[in-house]
C-alpha atoms as a PDB file:
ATOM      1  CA  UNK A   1     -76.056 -28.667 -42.588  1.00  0.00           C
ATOM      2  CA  UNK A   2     -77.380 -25.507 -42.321  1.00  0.00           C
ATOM      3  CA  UNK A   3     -79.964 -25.381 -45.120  1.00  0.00           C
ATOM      4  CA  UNK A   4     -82.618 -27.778 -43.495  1.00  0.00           C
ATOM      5  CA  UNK A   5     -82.720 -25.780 -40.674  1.00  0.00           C
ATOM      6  CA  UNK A   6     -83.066 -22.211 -42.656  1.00  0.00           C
ATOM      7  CA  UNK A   7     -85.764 -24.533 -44.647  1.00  0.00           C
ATOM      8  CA  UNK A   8     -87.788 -25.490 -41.412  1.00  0.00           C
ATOM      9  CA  UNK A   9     -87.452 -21.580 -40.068  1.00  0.00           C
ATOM     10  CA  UNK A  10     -89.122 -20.845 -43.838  1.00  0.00           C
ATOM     11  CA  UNK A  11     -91.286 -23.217 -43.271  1.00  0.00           C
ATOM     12  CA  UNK A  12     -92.491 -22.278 -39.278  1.00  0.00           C
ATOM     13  CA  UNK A  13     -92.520 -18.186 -40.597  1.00  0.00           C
ATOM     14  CA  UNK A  14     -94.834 -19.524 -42.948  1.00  0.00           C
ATOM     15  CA  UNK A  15     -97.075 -21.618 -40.921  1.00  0.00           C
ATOM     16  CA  UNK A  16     -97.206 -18.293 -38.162  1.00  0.00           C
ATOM     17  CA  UNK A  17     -98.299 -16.136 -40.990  1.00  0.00           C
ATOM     18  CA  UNK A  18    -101.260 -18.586 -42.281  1.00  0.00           C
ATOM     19  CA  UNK A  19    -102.500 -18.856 -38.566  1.00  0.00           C
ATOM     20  CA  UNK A  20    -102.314 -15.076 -37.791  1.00  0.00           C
ATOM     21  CA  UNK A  21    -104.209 -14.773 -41.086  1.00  0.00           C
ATOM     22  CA  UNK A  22    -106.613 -17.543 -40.132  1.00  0.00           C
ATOM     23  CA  UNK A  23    -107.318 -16.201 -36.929  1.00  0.00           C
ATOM     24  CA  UNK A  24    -107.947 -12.251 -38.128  1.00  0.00           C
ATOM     25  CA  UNK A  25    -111.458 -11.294 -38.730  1.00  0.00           C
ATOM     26  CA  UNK A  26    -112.992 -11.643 -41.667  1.00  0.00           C
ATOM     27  CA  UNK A  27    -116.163 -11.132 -43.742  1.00  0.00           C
ATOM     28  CA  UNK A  28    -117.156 -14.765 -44.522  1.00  0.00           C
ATOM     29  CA  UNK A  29    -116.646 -14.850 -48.070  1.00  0.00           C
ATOM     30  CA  UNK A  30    -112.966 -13.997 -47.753  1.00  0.00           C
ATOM     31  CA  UNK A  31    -112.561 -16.120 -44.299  1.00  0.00           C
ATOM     32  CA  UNK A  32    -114.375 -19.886 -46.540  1.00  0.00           C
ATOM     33  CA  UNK A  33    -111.631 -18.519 -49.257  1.00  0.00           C
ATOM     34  CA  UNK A  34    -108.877 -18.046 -46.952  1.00  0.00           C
ATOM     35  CA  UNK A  35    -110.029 -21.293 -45.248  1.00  0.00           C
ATOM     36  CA  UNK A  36    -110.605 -23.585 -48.490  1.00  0.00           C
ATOM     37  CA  UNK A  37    -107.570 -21.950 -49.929  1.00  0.00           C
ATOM     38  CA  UNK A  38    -105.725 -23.384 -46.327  1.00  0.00           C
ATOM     39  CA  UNK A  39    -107.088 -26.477 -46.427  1.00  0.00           C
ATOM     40  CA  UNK A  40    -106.214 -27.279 -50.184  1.00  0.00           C
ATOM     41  CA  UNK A  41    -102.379 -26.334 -49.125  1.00  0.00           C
ATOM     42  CA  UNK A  42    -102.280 -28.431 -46.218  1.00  0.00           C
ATOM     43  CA  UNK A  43    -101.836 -31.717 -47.345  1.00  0.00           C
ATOM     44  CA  UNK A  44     -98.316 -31.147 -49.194  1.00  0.00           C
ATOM     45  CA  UNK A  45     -97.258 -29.041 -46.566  1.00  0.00           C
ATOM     46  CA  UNK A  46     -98.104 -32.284 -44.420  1.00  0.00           C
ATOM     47  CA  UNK A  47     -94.297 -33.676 -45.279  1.00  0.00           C
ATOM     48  CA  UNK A  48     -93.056 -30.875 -42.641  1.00  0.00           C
ATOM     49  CA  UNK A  49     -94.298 -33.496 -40.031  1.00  0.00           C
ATOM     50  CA  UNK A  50     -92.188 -36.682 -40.796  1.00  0.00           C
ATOM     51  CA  UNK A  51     -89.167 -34.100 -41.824  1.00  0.00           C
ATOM     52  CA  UNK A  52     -89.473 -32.394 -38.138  1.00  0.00           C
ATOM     53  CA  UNK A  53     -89.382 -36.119 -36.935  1.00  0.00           C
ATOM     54  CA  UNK A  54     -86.268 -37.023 -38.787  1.00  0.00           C
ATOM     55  CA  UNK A  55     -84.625 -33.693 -37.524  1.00  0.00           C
ATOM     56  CA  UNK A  56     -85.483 -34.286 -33.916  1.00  0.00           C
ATOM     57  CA  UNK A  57     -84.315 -37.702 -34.389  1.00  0.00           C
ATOM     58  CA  UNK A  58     -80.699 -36.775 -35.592  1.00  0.00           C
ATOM     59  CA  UNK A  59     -80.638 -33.966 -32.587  1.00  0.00           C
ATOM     60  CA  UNK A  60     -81.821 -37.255 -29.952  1.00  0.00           C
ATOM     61  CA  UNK A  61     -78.742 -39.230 -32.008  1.00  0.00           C
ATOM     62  CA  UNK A  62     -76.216 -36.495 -31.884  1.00  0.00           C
ATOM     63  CA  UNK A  63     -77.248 -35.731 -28.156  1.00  0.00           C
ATOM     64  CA  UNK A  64     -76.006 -39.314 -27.206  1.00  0.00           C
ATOM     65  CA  UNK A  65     -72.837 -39.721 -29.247  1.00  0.00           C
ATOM     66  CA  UNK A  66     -71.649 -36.088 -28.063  1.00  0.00           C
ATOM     67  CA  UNK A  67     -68.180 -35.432 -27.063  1.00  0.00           C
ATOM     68  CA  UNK A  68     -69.277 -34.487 -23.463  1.00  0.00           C
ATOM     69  CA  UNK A  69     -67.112 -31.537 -21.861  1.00  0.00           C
ATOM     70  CA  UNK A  70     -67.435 -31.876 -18.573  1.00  0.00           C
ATOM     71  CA  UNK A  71     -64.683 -32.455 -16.465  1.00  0.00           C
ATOM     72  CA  UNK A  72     -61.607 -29.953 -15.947  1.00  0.00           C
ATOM     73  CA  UNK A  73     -59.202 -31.945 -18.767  1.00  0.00           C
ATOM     74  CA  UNK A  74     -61.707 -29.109 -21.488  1.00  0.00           C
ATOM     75  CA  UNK A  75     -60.065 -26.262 -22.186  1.00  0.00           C
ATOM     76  CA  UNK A  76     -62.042 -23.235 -22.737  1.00  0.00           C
ATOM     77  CA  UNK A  77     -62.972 -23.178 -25.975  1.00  0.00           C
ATOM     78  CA  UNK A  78     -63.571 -26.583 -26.142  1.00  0.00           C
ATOM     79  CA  UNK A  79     -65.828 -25.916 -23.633  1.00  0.00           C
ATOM     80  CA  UNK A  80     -67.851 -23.040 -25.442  1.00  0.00           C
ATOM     81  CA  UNK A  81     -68.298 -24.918 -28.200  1.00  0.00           C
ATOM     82  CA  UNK A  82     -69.776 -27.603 -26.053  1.00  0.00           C
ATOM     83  CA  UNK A  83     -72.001 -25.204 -24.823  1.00  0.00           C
ATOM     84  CA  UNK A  84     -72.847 -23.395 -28.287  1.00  0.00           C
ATOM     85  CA  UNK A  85     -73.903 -26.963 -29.561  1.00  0.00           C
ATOM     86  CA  UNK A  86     -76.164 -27.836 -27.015  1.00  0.00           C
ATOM     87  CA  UNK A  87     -77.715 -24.208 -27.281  1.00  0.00           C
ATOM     88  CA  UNK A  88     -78.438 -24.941 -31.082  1.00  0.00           C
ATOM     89  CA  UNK A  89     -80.067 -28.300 -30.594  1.00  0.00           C
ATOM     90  CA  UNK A  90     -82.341 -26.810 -28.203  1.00  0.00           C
ATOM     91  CA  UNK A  91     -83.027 -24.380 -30.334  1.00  0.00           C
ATOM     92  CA  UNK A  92     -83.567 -26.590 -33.344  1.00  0.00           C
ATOM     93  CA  UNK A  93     -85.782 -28.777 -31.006  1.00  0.00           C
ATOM     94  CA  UNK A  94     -88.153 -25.107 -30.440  1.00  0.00           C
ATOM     95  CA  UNK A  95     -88.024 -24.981 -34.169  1.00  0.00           C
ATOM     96  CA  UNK A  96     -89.180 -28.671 -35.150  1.00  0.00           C
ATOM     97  CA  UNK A  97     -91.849 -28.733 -32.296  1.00  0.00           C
ATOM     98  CA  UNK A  98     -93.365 -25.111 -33.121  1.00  0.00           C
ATOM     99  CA  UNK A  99     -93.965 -26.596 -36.858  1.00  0.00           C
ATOM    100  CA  UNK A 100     -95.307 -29.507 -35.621  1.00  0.00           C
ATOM    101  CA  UNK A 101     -97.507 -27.744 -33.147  1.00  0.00           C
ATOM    102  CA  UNK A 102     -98.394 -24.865 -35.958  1.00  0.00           C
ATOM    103  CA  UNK A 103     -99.340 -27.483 -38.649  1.00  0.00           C
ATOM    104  CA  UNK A 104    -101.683 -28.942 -35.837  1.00  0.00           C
ATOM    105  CA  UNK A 105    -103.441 -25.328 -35.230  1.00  0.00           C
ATOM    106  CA  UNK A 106    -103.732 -24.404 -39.120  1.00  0.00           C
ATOM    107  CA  UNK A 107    -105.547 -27.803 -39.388  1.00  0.00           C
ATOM    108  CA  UNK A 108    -107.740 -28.058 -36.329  1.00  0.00           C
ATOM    109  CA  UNK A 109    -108.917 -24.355 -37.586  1.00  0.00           C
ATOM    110  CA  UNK A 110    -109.521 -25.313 -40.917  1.00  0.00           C
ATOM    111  CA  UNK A 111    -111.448 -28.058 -39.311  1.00  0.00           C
ATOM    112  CA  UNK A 112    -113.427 -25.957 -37.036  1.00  0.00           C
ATOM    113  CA  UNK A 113    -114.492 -23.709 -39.608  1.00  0.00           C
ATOM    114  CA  UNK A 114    -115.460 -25.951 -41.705  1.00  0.00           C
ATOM    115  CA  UNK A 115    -117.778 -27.723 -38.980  1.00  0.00           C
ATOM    116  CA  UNK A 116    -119.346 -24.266 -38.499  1.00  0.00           C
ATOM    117  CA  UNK A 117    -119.875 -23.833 -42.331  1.00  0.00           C
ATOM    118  CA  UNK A 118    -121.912 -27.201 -42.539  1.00  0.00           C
ATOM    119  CA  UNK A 119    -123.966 -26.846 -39.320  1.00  0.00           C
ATOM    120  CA  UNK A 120    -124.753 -23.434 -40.811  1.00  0.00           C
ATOM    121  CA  UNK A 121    -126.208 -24.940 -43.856  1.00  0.00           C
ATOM    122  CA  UNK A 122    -128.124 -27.410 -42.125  1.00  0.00           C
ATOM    123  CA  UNK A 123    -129.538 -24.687 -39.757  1.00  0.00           C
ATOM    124  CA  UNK A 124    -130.356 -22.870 -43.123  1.00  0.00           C
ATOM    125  CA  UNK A 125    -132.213 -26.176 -44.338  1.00  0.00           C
ATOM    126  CA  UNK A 126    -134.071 -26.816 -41.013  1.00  0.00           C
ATOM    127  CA  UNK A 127    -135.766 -23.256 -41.139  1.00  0.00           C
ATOM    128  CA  UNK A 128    -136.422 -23.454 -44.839  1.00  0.00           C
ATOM    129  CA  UNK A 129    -138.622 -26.259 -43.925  1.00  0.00           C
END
């Protein structure tokens, strides 16, 4: 049960580090290697989107057919681990929207760079002629 989650954790550390490096400054022939080496990664990275939908899915499922532990009939620790599960869906729901929302960045950065790269070269081709 554990594993996907330590998987998607991987996965967001991952996504963090290739925006922090995508971000830094750089001379341009490392940042169009760091950038086409980005871009050529991103598409099979691109399954962390449907598998963060599936997770947040079972956490929306598990949230409704929950024991709830509300009224005074809970003893203590039934009650703690009430509260300890909702605690860990919330923080797997952080964790499945951050690599959504990371995968988003990387790409629109890629993008962006990418645009400036070609306007560059047509600016280059407009004052050659």
């Amino acid at each position: 049960m554990a594993l996907q989650w330590m998987i998607l954790a991987c996965v967001v550390a991952a996504e963090a580090a290739v925006a922090a490096l995508l971000t830094l400054p750089a001379p341009r022939a490392v940042r169009a290697q760091i950038v086409g080496l980005t871009s050529l990664i991103l598409q099979p990275v691109a399954c962390v989107l449907p598998f963060a939908a599936f997770q947040l899915l079972d956490i929306y499922w598990k949230q409704d057919h929950r024991l709830m532990c509300t009224t005074e009939v809970c003893t203590a620790e039934e009650r703690v681990r009430f509260e300890k599960s909702i605690f860990k869906a919330q923080r797997n729901v952080i964790l499945c929207v951050s690599a959504v929302l990371l995968y988003w960045c990387i790409y629109r950065i890629c993008k962006i760079n990418k645009d400036i790269k070609s306007l560059e070269e047509v600016e280059k081709r407009i004052k050659e002629e």
